[in-house]
N, C-alpha and C. Protein backbone atom coordinates (compact mmCIF):
# COMPACT_ATOMS: atom_id res chain seq x y z
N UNK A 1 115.81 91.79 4.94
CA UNK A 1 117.01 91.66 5.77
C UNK A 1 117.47 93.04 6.24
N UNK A 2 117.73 93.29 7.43
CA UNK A 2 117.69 94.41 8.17
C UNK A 2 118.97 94.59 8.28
N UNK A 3 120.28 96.03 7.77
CA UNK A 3 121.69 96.16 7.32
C UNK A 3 121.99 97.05 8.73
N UNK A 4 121.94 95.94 9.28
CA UNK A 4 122.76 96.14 10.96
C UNK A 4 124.11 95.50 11.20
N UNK A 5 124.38 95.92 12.38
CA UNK A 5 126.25 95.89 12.59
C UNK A 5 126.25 94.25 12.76
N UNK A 6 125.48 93.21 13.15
CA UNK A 6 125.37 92.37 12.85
C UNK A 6 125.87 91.57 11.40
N UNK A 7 124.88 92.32 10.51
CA UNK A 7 124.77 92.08 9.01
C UNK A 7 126.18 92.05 8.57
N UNK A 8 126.56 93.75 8.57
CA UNK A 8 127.49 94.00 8.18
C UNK A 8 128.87 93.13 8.53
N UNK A 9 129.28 92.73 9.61
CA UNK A 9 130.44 91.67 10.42
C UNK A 9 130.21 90.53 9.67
N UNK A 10 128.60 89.93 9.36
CA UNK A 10 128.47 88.36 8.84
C UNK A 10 129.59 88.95 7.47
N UNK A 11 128.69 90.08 6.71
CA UNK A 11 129.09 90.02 5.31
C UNK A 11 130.69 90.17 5.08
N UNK A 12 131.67 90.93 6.35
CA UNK A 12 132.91 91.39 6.23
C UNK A 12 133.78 89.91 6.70
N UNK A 13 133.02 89.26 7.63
CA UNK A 13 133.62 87.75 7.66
C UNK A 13 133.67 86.86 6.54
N UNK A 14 132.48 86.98 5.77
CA UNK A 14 132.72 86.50 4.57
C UNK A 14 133.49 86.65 3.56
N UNK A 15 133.68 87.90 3.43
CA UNK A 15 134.57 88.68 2.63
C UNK A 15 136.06 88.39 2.91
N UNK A 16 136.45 88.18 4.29
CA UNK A 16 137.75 88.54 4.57
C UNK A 16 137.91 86.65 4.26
N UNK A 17 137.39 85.73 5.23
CA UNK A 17 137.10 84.13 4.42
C UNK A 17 137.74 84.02 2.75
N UNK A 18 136.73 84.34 2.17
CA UNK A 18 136.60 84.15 0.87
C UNK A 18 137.39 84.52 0.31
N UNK A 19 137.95 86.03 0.61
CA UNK A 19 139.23 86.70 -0.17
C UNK A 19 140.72 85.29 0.15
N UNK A 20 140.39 84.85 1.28
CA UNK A 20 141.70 84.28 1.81
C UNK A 20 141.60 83.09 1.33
N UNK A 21 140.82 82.29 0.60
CA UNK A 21 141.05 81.26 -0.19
C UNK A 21 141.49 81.54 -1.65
N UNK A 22 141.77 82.75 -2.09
CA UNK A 22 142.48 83.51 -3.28
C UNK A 22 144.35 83.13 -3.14
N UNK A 23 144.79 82.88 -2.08
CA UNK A 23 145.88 82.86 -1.54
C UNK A 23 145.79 81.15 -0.88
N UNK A 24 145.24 80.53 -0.16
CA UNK A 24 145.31 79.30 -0.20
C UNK A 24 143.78 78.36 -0.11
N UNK A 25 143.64 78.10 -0.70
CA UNK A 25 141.94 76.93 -0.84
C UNK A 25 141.65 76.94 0.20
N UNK A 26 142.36 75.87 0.86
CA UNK A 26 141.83 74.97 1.84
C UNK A 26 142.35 75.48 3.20
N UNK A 27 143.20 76.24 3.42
CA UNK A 27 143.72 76.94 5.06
C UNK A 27 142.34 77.75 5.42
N UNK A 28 141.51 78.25 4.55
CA UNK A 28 140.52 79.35 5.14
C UNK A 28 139.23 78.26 5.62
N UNK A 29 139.13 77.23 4.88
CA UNK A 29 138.15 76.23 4.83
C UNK A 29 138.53 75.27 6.11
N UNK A 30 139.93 75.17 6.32
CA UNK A 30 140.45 74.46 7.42
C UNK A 30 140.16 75.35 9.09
N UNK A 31 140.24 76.61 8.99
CA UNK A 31 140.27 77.92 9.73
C UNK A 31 139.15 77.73 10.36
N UNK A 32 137.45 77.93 9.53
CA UNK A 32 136.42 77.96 9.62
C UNK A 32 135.69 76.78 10.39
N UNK A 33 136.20 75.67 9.67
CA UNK A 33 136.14 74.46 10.20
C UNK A 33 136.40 74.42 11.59
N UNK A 34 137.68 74.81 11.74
CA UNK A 34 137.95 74.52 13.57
C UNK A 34 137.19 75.51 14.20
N UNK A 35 137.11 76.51 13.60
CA UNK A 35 136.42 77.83 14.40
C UNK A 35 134.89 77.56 14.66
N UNK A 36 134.18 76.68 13.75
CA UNK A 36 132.87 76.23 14.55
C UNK A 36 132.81 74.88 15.11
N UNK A 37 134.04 74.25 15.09
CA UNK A 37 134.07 72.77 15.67
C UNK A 37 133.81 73.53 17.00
N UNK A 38 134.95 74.28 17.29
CA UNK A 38 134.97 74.80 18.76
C UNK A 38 133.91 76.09 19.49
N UNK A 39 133.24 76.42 18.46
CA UNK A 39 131.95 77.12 18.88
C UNK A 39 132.02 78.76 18.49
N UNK A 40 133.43 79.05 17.88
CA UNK A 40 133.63 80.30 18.02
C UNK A 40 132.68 80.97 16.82
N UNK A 41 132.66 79.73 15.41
CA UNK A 41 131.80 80.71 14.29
C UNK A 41 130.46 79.91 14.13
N UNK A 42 129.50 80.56 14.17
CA UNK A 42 128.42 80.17 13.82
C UNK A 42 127.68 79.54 12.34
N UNK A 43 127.84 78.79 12.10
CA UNK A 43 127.97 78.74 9.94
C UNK A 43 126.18 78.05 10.20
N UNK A 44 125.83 78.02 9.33
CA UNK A 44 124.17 78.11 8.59
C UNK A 44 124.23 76.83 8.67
N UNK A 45 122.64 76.21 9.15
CA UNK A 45 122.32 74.70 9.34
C UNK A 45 123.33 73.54 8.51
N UNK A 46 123.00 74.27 7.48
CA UNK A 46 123.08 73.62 6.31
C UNK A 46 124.65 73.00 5.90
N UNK A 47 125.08 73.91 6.73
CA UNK A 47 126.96 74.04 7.22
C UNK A 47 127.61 73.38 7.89
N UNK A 48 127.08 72.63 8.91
CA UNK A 48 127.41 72.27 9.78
C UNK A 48 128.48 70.84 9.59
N UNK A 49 128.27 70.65 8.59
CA UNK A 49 129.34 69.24 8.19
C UNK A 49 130.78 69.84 8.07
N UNK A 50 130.65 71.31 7.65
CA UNK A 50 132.39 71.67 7.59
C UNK A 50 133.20 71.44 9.48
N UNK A 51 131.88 71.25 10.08
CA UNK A 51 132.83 71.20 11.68
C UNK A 51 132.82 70.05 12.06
N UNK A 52 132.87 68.49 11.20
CA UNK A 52 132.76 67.53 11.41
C UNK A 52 134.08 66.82 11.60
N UNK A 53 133.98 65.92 11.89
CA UNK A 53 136.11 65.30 12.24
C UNK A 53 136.27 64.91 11.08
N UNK A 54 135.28 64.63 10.10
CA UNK A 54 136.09 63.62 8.73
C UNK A 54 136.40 64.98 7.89
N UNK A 55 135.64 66.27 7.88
CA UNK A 55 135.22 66.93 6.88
C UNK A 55 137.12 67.91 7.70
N UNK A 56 137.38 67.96 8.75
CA UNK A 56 138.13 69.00 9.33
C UNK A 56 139.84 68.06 8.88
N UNK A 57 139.99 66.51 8.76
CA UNK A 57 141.02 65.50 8.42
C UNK A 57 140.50 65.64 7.21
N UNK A 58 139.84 65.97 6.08
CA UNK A 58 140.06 66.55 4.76
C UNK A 58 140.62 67.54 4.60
N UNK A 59 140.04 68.59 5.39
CA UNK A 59 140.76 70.06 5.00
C UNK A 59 142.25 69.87 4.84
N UNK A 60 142.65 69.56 6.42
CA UNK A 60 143.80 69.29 7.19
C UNK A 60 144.88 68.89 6.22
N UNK A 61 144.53 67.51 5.62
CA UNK A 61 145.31 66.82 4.91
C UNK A 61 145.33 67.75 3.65
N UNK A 62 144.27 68.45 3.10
CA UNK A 62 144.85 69.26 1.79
C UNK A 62 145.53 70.28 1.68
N UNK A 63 145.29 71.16 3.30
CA UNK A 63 145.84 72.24 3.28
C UNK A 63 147.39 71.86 3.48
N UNK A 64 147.43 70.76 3.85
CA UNK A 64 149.33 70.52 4.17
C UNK A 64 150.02 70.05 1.99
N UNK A 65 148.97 69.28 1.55
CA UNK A 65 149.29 68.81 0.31
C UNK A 65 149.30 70.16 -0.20
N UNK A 66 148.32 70.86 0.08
CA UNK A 66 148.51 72.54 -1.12
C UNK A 66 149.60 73.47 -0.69
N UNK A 67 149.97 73.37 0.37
CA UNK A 67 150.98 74.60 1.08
C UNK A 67 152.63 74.02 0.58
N UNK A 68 152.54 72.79 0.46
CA UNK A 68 153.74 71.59 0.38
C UNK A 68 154.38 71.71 -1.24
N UNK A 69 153.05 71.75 -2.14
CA UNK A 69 153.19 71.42 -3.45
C UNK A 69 153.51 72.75 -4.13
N UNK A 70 152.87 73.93 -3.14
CA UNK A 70 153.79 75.38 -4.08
C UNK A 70 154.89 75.73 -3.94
N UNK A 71 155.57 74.53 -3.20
CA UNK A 71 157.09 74.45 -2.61
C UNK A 71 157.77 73.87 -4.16
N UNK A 72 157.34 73.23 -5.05
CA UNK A 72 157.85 72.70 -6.58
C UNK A 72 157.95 73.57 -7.63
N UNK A 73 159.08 74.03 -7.88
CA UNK A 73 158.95 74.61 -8.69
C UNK A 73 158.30 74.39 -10.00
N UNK A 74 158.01 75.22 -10.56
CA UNK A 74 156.98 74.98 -12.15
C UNK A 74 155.57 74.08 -11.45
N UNK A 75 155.41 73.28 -10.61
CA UNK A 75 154.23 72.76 -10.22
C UNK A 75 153.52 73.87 -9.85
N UNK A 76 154.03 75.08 -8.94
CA UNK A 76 153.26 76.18 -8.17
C UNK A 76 152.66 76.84 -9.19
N UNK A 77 153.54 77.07 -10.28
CA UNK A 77 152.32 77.64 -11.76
C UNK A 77 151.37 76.83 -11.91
N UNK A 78 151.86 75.51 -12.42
CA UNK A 78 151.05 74.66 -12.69
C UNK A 78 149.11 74.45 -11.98
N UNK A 79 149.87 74.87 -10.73
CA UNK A 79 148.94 74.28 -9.29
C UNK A 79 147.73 75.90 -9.66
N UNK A 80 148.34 76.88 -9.97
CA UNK A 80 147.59 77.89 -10.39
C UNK A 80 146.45 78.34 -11.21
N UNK A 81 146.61 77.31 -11.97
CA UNK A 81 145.25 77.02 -13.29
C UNK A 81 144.00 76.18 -12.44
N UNK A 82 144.17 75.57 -11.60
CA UNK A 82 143.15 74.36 -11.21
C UNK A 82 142.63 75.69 -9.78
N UNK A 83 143.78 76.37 -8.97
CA UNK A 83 143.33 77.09 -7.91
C UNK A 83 142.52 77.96 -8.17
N UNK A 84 141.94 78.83 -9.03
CA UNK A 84 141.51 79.34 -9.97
C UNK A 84 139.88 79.14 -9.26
N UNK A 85 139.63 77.98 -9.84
CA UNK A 85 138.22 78.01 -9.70
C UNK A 85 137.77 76.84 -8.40
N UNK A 86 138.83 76.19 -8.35
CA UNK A 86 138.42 75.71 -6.52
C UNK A 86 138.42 76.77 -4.98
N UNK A 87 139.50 78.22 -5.75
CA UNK A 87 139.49 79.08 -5.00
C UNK A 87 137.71 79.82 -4.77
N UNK A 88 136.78 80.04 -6.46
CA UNK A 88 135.97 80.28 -6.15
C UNK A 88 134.91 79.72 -5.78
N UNK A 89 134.75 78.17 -5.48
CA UNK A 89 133.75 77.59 -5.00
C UNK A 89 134.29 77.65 -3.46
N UNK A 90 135.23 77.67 -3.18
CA UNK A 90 135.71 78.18 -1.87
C UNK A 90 135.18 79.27 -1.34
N UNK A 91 135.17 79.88 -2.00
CA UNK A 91 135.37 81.24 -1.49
C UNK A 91 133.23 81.38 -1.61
N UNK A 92 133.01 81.16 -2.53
CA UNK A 92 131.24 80.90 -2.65
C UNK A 92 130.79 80.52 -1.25
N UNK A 93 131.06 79.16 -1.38
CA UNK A 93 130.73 78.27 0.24
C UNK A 93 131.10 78.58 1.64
N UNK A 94 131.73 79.57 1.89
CA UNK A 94 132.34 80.18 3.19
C UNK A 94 131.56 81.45 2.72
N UNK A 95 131.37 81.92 1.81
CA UNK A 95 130.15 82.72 2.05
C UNK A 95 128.99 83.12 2.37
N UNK A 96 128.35 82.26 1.61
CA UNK A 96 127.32 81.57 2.06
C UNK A 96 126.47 81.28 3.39
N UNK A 97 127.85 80.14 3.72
CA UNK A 97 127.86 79.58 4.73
C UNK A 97 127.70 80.36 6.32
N UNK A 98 128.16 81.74 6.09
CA UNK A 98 128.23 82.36 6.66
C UNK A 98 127.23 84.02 6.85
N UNK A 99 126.41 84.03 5.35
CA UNK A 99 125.51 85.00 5.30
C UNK A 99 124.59 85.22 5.90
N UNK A 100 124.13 85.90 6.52
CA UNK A 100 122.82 86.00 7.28
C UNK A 100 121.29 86.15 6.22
N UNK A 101 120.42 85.22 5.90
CA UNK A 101 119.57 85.32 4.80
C UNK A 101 118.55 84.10 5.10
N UNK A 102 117.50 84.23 5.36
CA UNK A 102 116.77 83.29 5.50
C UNK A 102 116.65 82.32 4.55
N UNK A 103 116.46 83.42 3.25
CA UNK A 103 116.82 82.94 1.60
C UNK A 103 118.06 82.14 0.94
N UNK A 104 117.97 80.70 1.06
CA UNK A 104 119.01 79.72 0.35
C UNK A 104 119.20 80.57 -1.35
N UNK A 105 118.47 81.09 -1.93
CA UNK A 105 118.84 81.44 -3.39
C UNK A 105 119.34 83.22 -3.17
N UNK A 106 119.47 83.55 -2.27
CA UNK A 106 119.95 84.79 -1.81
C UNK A 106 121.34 84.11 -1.62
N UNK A 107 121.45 83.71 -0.38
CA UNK A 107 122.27 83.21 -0.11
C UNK A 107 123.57 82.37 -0.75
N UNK A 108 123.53 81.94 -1.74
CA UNK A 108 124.08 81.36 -2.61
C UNK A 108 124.30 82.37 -3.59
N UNK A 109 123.45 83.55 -4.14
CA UNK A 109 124.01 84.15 -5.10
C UNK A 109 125.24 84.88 -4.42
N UNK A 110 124.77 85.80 -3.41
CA UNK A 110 125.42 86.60 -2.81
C UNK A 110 127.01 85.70 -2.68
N UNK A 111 126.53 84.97 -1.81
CA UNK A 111 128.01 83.62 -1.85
C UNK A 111 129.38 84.11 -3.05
N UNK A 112 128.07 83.94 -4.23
CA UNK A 112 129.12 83.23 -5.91
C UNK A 112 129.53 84.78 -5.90
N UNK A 113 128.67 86.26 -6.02
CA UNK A 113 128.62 86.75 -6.66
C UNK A 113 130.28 87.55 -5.66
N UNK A 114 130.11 87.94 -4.50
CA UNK A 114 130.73 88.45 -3.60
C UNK A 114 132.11 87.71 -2.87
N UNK A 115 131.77 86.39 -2.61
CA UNK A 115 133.08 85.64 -1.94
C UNK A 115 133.66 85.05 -3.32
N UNK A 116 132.78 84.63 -4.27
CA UNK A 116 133.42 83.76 -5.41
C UNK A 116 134.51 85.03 -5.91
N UNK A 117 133.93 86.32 -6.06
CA UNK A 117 134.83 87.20 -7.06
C UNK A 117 135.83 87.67 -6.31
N UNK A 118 135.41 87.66 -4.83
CA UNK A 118 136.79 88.18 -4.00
C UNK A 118 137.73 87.37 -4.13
N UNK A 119 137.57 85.94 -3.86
CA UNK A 119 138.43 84.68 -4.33
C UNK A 119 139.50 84.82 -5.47
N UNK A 120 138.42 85.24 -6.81
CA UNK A 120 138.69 85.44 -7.73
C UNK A 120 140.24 86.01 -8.08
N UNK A 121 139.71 87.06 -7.66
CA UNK A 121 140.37 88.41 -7.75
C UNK A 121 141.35 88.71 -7.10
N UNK A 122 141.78 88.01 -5.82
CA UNK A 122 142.82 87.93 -5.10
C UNK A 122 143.71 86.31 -5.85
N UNK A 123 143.15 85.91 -6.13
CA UNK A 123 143.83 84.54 -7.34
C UNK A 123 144.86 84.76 -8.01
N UNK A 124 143.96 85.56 -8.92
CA UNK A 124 144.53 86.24 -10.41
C UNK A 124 145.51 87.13 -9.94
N UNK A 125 145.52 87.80 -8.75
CA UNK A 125 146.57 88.48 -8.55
C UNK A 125 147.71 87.71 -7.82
N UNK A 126 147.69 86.80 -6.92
CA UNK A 126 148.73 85.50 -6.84
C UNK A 126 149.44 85.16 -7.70
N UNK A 127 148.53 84.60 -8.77
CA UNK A 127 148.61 83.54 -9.68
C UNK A 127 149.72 84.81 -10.81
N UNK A 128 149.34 86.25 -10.83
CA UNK A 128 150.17 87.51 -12.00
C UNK A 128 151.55 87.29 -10.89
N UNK A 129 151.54 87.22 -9.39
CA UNK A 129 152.73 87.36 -8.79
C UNK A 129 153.99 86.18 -9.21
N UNK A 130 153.48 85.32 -9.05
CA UNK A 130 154.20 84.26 -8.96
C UNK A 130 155.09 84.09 -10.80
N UNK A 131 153.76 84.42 -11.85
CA UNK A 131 154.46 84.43 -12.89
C UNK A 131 155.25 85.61 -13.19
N UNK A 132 155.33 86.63 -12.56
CA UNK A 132 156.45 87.28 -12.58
C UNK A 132 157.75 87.35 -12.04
N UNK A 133 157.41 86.77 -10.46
CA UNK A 133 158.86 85.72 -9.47
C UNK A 133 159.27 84.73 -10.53
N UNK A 134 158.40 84.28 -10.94
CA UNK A 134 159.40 83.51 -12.34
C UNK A 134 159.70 83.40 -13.71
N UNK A 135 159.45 84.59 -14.04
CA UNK A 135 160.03 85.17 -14.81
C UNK A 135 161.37 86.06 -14.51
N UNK A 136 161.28 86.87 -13.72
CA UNK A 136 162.27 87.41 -13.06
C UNK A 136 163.27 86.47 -12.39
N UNK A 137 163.20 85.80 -11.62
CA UNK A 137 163.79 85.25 -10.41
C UNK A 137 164.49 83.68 -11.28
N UNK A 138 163.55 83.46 -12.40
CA UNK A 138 163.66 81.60 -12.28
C UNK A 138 163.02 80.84 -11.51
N UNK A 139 162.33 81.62 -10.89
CA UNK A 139 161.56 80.46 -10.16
C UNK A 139 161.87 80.82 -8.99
N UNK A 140 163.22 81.49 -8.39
CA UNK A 140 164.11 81.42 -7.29
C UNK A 140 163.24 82.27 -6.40
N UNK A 141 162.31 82.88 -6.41
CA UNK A 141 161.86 83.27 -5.77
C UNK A 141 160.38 83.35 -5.40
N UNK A 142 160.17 82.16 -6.09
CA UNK A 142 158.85 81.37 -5.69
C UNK A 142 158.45 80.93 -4.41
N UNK A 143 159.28 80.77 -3.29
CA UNK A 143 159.64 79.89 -2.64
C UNK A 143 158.77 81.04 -1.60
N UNK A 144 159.37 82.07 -1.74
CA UNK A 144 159.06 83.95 -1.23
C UNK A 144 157.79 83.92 -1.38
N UNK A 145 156.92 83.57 -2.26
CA UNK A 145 155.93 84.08 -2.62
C UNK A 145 155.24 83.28 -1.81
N UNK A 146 155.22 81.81 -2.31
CA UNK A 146 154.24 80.82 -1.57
C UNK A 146 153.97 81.21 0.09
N UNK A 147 155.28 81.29 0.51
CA UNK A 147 155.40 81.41 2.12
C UNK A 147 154.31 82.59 2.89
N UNK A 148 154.73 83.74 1.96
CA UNK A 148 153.82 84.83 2.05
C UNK A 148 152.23 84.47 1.98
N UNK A 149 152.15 83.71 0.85
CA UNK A 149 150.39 83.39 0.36
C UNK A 149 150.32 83.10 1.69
N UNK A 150 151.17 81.79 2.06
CA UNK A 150 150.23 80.49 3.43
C UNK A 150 149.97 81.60 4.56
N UNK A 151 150.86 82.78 4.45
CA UNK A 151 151.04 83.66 6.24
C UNK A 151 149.39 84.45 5.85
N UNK A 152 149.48 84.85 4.70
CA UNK A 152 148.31 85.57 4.40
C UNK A 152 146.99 85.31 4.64
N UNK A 153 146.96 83.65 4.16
CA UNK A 153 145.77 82.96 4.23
C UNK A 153 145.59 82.75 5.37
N UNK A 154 146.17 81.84 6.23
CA UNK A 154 145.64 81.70 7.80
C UNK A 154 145.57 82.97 8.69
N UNK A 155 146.50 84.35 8.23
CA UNK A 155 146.58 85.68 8.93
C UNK A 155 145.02 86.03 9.30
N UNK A 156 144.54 86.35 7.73
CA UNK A 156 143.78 86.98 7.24
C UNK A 156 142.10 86.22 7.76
N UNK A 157 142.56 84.91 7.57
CA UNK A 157 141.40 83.54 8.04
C UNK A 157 141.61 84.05 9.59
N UNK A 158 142.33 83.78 10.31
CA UNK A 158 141.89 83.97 11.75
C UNK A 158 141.74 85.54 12.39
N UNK A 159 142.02 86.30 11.47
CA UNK A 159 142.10 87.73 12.32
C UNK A 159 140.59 87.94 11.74
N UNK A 160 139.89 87.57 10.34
CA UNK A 160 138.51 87.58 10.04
C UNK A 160 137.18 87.22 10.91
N UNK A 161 137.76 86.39 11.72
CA UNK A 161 136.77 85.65 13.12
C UNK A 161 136.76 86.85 13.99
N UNK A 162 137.80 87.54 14.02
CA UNK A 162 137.76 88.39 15.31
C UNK A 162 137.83 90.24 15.26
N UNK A 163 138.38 90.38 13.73
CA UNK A 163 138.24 91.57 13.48
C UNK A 163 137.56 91.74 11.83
N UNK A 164 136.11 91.27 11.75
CA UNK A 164 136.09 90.95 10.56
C UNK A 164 135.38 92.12 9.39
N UNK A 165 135.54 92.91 9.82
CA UNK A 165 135.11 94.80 9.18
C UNK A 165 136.74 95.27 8.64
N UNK A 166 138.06 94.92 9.83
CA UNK A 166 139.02 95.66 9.75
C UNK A 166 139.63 94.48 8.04
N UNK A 167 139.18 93.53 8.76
CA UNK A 167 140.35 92.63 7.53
C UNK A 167 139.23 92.78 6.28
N UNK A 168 137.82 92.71 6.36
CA UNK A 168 137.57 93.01 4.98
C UNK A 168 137.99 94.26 4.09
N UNK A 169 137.80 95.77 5.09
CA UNK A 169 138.23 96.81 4.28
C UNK A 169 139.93 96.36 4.05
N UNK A 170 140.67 95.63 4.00
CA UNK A 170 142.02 95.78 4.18
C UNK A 170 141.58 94.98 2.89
N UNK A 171 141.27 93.82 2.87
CA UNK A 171 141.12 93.11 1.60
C UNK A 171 140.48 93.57 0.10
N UNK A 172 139.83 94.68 0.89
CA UNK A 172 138.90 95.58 -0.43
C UNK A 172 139.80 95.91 -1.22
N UNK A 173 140.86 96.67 -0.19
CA UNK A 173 142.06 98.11 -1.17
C UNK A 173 142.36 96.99 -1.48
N UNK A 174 143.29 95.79 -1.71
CA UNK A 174 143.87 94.76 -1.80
C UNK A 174 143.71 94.55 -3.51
N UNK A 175 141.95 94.33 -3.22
CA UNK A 175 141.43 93.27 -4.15
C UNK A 175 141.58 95.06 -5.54
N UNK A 176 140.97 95.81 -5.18
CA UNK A 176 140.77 97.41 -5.81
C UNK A 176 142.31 97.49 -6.91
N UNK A 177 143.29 97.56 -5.61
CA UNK A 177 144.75 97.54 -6.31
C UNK A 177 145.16 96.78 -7.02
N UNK A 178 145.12 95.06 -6.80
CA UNK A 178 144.90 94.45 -8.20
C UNK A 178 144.27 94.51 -9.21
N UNK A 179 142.94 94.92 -8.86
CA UNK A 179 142.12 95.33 -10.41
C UNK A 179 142.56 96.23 -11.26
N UNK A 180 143.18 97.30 -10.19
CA UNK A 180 143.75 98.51 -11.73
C UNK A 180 145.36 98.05 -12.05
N UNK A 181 146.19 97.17 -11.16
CA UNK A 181 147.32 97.01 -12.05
C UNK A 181 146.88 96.15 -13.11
N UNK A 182 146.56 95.23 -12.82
CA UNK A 182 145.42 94.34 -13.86
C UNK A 182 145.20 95.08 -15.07
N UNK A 183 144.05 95.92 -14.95
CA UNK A 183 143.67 97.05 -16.31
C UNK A 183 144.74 97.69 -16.94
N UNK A 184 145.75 98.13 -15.89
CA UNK A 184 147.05 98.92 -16.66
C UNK A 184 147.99 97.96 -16.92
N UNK A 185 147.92 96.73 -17.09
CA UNK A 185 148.59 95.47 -17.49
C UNK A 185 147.85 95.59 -19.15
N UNK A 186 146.88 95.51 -19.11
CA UNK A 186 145.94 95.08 -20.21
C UNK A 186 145.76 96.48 -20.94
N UNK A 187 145.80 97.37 -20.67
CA UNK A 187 146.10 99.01 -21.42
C UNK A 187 147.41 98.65 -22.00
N UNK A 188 148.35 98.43 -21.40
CA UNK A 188 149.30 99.07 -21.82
C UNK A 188 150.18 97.45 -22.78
N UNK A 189 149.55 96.17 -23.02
CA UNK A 189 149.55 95.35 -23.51
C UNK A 189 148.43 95.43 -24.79
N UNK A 190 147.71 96.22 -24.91
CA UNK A 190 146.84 96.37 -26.40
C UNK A 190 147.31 97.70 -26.94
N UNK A 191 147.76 98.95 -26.07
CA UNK A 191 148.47 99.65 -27.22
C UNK A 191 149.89 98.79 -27.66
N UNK A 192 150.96 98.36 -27.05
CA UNK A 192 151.44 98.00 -27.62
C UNK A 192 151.72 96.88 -28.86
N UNK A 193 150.29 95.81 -28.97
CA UNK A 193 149.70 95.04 -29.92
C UNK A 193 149.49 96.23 -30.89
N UNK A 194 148.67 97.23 -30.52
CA UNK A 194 148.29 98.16 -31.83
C UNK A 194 149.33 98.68 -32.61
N UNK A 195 150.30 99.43 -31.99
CA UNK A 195 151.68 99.76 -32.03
C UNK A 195 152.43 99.00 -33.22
N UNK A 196 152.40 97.75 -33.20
CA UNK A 196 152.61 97.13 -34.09
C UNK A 196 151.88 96.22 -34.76
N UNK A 197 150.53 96.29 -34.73
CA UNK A 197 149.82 96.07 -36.19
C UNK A 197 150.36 97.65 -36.95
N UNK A 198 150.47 98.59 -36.40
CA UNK A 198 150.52 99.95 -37.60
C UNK A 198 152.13 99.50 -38.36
């Protein structure tokens, strides 16, 4: 596989995709969907059912049930444990779907290994936001958060079709900056465990 400006756009579309189902499942899956119903994204043979009318009135209908339901309070935590890992088969399959690879077992790793963890990783950092809006807030400012996710997810989903190098490096620092508050979450949560075992 030849790492041309081609290549590179498939892989940063994927990236910017995949990261954006970290923030909502089904808006990036809904995004993609219309974007090759109408010819604009090209997705892999094998793909072609995500631009179908039944498969696009699935998305449709979930992305309104998922955007709706982080409107409940304590459900939006709740809703956080299950988003988790539908975010990364999301985020896998819009990868994929979208890789340039002749190779189906290329293709699929790259998918899990790259869109699944961007997914991931933009999740876990949602999923740390929200339990701190409610912890802090009561909840009261859950409402803040969700709104933000949905602008993020479709932002990030449609500006990926058209600027998809600019929104992946944007999603990199993104995903980078959660990883080390993350680590300095988890540093500074085992000295203080140690702290008091002494």
């Amino acid at each position: 596989m030849e790492l041309n400006v081609e290549t590179i756009s498939a892989v940063a579309l994927g990236i910017g995709l995949s990261a954006s189902t970290g923030f909502r499942v089904f808006i990036p899956l809904l995004v993609a969907g219309l974007a090759s119903h109408f010819g604009i994204l090209p997705l892999g043979e094998s793909f072609s059912w995500m631009s179908s009318v039944p498969a696009l009135l699935s998305f449709g209908v979930a992305a309104v049930v998922e955007v709706l339901a982080y409107y409940i309070p304590f459900v939006d935590n709740l809703l956080d444990s299950i988003a988790t890992p539908l975010s990364v088969a999301a985020g896998t399959l819009l990868m994929t779907s979208v890789f340039p690879s002749d190779s189906e077992w290329m293709k699929w790793i790259v998918g899990f290994v790259v869109g699944g963890g961007a997914a991931a990783t933009i999740q876990s950092g949602s999923a740390v936001t929200r339990l701190l809006s409610t912890k802090f807030t009561a909840g009261a400012g859950n409402p803040v958060v969700s709104t933000g996710e949905g602008v993020a997810a479709t932002g990030f989903s449609i500006l990926s079709l058209f600027t998809p190098i600019l929104v992946a490096v944007i999603l990199v620092i993104f995903v980078v900056v959660v990883l080390r508050l993350v680590y300095k979450n988890l540093l500074k949560k085992r000295k203080l465990t140690s702290h008091q075992g002494d």
